[in-house]
C-alpha atoms as a PDB file:
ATOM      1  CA  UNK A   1      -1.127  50.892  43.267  1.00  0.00           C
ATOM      2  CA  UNK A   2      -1.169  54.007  40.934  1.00  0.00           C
ATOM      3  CA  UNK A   3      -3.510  54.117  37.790  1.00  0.00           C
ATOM      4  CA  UNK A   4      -0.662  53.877  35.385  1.00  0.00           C
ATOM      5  CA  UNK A   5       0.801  50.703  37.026  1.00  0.00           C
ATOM      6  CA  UNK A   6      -2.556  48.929  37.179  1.00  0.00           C
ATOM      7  CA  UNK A   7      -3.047  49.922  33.361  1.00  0.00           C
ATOM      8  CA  UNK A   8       0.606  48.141  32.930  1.00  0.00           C
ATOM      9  CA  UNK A   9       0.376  45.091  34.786  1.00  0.00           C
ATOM     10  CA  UNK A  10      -2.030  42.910  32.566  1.00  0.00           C
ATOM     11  CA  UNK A  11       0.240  43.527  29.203  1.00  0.00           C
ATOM     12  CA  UNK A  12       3.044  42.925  31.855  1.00  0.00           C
ATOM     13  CA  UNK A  13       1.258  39.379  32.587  1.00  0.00           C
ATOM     14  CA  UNK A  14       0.582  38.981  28.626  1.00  0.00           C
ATOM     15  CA  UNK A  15       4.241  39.566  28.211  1.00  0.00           C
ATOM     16  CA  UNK A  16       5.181  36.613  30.822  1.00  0.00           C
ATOM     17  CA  UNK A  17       2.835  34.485  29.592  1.00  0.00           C
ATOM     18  CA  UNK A  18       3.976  34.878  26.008  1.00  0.00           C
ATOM     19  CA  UNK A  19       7.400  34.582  26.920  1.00  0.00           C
ATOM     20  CA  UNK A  20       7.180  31.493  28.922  1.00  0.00           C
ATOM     21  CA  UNK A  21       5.202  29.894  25.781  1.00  0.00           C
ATOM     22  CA  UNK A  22       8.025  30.717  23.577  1.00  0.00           C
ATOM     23  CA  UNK A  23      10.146  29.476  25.718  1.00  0.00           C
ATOM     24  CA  UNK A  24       8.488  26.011  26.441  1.00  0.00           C
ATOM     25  CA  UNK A  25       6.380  25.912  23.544  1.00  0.00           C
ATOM     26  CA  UNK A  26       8.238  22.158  22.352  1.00  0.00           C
ATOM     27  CA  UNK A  27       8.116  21.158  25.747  1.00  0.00           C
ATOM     28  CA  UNK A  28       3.921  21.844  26.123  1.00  0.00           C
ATOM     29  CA  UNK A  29       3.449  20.726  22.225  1.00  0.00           C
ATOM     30  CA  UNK A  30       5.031  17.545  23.558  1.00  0.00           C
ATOM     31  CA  UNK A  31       3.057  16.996  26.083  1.00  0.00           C
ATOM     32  CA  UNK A  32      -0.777  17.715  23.907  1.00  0.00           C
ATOM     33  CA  UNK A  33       0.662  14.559  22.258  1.00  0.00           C
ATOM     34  CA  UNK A  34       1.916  12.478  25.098  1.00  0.00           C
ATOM     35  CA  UNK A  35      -1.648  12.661  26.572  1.00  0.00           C
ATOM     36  CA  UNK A  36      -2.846  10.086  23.424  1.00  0.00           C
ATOM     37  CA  UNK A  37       0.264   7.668  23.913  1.00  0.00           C
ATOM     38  CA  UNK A  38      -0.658   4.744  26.485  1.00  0.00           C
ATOM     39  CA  UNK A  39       3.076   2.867  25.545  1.00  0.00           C
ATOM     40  CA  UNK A  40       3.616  -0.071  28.015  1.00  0.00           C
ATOM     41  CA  UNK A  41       6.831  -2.833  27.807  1.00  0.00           C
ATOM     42  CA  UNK A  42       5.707  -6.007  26.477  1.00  0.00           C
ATOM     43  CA  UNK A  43       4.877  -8.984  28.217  1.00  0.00           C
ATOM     44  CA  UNK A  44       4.005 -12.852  27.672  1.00  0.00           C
ATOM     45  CA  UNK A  45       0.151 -12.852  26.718  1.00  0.00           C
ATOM     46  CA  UNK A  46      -1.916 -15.601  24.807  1.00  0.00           C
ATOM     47  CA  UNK A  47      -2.181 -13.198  21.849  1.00  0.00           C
ATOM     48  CA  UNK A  48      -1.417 -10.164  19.874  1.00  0.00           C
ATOM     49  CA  UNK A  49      -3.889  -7.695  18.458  1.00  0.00           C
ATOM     50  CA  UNK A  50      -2.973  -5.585  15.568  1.00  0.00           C
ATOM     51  CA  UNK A  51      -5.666  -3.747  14.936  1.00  0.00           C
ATOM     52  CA  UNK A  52      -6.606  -1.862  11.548  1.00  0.00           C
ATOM     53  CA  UNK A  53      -6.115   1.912  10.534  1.00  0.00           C
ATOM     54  CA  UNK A  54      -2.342   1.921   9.578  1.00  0.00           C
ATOM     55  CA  UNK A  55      -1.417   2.247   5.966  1.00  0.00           C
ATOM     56  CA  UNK A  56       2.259   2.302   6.357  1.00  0.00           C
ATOM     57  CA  UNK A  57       2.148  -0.931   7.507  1.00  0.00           C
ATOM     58  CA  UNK A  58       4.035  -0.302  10.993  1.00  0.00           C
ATOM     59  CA  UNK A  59       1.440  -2.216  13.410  1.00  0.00           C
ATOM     60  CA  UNK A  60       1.759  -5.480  11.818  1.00  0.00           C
ATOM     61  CA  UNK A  61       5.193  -5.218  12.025  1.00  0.00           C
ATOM     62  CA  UNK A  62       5.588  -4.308  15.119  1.00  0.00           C
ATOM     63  CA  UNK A  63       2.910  -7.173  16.337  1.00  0.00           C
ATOM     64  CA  UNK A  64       5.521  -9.819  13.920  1.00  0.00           C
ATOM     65  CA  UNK A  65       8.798  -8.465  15.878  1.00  0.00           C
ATOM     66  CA  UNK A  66       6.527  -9.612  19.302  1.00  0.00           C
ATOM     67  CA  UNK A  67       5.816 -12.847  18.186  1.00  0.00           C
ATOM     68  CA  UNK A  68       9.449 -13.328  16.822  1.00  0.00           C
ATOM     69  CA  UNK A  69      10.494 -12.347  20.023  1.00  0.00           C
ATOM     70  CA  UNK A  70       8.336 -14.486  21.970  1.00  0.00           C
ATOM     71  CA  UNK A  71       5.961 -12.666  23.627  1.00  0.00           C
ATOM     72  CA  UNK A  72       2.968 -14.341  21.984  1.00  0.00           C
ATOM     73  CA  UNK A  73       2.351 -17.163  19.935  1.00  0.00           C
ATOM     74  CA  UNK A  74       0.061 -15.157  17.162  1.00  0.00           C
ATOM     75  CA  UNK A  75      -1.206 -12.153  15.983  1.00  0.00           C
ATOM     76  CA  UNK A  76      -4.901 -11.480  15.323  1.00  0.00           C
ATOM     77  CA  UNK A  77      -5.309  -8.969  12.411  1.00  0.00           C
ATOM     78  CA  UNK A  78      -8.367  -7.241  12.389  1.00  0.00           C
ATOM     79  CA  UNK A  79      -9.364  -3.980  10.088  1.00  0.00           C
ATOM     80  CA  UNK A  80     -11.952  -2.932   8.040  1.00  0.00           C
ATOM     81  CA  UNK A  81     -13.533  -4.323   4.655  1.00  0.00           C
ATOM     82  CA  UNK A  82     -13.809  -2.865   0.916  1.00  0.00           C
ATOM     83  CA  UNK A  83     -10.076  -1.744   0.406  1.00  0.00           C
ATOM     84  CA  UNK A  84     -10.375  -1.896  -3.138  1.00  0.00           C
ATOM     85  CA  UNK A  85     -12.306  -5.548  -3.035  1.00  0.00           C
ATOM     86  CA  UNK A  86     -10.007  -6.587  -0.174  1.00  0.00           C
ATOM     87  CA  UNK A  87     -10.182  -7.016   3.968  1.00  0.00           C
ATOM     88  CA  UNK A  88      -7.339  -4.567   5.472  1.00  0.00           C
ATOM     89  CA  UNK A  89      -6.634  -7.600   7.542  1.00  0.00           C
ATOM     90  CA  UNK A  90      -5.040  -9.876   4.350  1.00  0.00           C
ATOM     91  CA  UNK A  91      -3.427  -7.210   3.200  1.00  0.00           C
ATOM     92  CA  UNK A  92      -1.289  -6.577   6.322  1.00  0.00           C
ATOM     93  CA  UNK A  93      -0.437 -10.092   6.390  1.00  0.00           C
ATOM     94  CA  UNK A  94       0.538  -9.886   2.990  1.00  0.00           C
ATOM     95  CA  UNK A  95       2.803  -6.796   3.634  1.00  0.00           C
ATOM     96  CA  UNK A  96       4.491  -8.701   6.690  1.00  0.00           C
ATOM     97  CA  UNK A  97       5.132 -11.755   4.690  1.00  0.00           C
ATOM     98  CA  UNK A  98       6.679  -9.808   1.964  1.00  0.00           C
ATOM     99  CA  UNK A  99       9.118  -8.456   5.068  1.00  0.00           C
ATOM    100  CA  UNK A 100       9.761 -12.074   5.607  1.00  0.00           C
ATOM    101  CA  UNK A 101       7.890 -13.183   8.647  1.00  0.00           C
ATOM    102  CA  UNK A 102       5.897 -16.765   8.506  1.00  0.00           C
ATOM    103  CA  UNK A 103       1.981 -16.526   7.074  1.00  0.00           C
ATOM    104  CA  UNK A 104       1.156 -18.593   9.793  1.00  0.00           C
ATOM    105  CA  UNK A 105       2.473 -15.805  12.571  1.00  0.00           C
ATOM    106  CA  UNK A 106      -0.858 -14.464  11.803  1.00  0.00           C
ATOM    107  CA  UNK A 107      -5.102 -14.956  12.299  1.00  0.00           C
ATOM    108  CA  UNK A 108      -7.002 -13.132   9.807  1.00  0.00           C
ATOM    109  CA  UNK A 109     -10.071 -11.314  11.221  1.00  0.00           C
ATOM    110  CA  UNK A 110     -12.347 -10.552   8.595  1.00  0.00           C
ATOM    111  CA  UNK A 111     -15.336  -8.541   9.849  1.00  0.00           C
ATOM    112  CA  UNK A 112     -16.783  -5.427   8.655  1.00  0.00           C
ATOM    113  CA  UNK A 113     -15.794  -2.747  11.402  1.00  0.00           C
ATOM    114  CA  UNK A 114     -15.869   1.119  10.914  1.00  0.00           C
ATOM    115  CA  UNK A 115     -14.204   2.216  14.195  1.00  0.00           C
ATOM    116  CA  UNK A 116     -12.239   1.684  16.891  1.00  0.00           C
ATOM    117  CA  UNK A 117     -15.405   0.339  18.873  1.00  0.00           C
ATOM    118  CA  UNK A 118     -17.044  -1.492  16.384  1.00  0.00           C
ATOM    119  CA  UNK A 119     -13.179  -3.245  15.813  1.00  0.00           C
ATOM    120  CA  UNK A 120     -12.823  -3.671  20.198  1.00  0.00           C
ATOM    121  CA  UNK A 121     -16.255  -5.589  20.117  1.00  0.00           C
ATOM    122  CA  UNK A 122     -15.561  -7.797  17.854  1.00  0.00           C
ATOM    123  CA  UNK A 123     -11.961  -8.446  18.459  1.00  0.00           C
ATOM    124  CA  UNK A 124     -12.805  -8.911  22.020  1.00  0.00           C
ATOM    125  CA  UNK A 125     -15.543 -11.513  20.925  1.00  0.00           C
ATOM    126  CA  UNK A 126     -13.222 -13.167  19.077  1.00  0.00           C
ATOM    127  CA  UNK A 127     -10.514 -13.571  21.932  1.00  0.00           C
ATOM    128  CA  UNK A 128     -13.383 -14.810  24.074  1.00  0.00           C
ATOM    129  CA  UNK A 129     -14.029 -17.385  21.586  1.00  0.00           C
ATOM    130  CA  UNK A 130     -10.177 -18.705  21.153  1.00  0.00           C
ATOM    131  CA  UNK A 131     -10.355 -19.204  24.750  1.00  0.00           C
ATOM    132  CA  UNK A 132      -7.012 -16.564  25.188  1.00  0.00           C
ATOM    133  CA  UNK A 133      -7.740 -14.242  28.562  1.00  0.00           C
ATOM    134  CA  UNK A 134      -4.558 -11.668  28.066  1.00  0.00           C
ATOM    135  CA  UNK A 135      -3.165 -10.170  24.945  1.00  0.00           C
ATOM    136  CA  UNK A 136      -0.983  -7.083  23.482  1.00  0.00           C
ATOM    137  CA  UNK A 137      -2.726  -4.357  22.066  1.00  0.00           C
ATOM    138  CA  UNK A 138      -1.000  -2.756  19.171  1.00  0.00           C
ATOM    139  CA  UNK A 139      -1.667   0.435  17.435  1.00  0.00           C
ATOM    140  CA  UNK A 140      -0.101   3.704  16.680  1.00  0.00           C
ATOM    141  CA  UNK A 141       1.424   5.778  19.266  1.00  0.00           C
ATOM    142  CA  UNK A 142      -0.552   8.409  19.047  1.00  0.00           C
ATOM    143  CA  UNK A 143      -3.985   6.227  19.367  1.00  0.00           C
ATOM    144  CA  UNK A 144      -3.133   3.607  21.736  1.00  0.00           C
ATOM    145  CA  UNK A 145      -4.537   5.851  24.961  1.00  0.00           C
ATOM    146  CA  UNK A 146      -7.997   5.695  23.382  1.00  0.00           C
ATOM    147  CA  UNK A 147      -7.855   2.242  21.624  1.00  0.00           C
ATOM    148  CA  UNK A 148      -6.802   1.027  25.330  1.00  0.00           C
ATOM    149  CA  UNK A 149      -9.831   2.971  26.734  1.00  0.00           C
ATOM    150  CA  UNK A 150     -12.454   1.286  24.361  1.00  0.00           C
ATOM    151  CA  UNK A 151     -10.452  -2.409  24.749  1.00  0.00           C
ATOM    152  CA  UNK A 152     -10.226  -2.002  28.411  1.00  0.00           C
ATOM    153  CA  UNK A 153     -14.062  -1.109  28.317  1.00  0.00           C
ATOM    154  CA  UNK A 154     -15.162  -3.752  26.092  1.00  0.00           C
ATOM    155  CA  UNK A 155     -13.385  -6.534  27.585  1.00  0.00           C
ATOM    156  CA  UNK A 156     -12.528  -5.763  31.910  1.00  0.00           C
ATOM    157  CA  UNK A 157     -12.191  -9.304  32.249  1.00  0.00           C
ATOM    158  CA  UNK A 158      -9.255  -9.641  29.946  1.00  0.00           C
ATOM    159  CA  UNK A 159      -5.686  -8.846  30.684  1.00  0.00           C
ATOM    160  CA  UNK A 160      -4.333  -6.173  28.042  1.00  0.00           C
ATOM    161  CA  UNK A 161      -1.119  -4.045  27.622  1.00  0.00           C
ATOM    162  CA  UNK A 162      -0.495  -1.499  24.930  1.00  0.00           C
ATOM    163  CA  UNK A 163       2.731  -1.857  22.896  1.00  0.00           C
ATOM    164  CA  UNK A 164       2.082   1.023  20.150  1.00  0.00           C
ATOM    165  CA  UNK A 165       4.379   1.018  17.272  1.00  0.00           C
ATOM    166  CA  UNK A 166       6.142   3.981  16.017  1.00  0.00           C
ATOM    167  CA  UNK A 167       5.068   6.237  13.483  1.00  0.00           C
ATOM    168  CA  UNK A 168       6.759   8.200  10.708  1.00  0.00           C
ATOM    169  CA  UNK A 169       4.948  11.250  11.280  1.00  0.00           C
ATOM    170  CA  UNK A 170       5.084  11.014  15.102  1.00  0.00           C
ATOM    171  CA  UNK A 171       8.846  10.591  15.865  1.00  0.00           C
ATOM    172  CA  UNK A 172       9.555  10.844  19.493  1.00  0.00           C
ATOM    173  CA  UNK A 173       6.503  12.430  20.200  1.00  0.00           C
ATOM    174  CA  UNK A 174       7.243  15.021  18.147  1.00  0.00           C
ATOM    175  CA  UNK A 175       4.386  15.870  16.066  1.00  0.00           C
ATOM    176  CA  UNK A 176       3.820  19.451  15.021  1.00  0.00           C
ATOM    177  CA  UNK A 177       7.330  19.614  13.243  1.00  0.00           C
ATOM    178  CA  UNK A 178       5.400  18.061  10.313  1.00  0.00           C
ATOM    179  CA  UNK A 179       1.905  18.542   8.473  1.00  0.00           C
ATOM    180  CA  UNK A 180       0.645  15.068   8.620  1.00  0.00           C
ATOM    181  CA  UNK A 181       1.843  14.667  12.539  1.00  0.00           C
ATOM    182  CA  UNK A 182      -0.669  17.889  12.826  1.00  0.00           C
ATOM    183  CA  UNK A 183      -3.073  16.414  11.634  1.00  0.00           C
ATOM    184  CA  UNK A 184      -3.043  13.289  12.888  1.00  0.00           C
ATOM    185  CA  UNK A 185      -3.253  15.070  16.977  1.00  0.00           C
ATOM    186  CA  UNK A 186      -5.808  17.426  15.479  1.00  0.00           C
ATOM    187  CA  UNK A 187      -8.521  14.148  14.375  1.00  0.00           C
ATOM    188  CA  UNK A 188      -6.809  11.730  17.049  1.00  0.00           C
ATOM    189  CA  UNK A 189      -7.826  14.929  19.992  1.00  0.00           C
ATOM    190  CA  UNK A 190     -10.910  15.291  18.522  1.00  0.00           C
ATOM    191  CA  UNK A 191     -12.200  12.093  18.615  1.00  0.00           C
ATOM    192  CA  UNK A 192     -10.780  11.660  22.507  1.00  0.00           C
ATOM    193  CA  UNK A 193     -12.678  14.792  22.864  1.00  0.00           C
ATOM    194  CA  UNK A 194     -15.086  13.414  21.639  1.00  0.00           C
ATOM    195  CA  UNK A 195     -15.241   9.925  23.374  1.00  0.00           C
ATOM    196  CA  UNK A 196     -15.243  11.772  26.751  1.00  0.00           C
ATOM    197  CA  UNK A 197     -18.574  13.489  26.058  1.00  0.00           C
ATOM    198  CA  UNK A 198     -19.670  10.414  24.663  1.00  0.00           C
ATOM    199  CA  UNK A 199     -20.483  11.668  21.174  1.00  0.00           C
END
């Protein structure tokens, strides 16, 4: 191999590699997203959890449209406390009733939980207590990986699938066509990160 052609081949590889990025680049976005999306089909469980975090409202919905189509009987609501005086958990069952599903569809879980864990623990708890030993987990697309993680850890002995529902700024999976889908994988990676290292 001459000098000149040695001295060429690394902006040659540079070259590739950019190329193939471009080229891909939607395809391997996709997939920095996919890794957060644990999305399983529903089945029959003793219970639904919708758990707290969404402010558009699309996890108690999507936990309703499962009980209206009969995959469980009711929905625990969990969240967190001090939304202006209010638990996040009556306020999603208000927003659901105003979309015309049944106040009775729904448990409220009033509890003062910060994160994810804190939320499992409890919620898990709480199953325990009502006696139900399988349940759908929903969430958001993008954080139902790592909510089924911490579930699965908190409670082995219960049953659980994920059933995430869909979100605005995540459409398909595709997230970095819009601001807010950015940063949602940007704080959603970093705290996956972040559970893997246990911080």
């Amino acid at each position: 191999m001459t000098r000149k052609t040695r001295l060429l081949l690394p902006g040659l590889v540079v070259l590739c590699a950019a190329a193939l990025l471009f080229a891909f680049h939607d395809r391997i976005l996709w997939s920095l997203g996919a890794v957060l999306d644990n999305s399983q089909a529903p089945r029959s469980a003793g219970m639904i959890v919708a758990i707290g975090g969404d402010y558009q409202g699309a996890r108690i919905l999507k936990a309703a449209e499962l009980v209206r189509e009969g995959y469980a009987p009711k929905v625990l609501v969990s969240g967190i406390a001090g939304l202006y005086g209010h638990h996040e958990s009556d306020l999603a069952i208000d927003f659901a009733v105003q979309h015309g599903y049944p106040r009775d569809t729904f448990i409220a879980f009033r509890y003062p939980a910060l994160n994810t864990v804190d939320e499992a623990r409890a919620d898990i708890a709480e199953l325990r207590r009502l006696g139900v030993h399988n349940y759908l987990l929903v969430t958001s697309i993008y954080h139902s990986a790592r909510a089924s993680r911490i579930f699965h850890r908190e409670g082995p002995d219960l049953e659980m699938r994920s059933v995430p529902a869909p979100d605005l700024y995540w459409p398909d999976g595709v997230w970095w066509r819009n601001r807010e889908g950015r940063k949602i994988w940007f704080y959603e990676t970093t705290k996956t990160l972040a559970g893997f290292f246990g911080i």
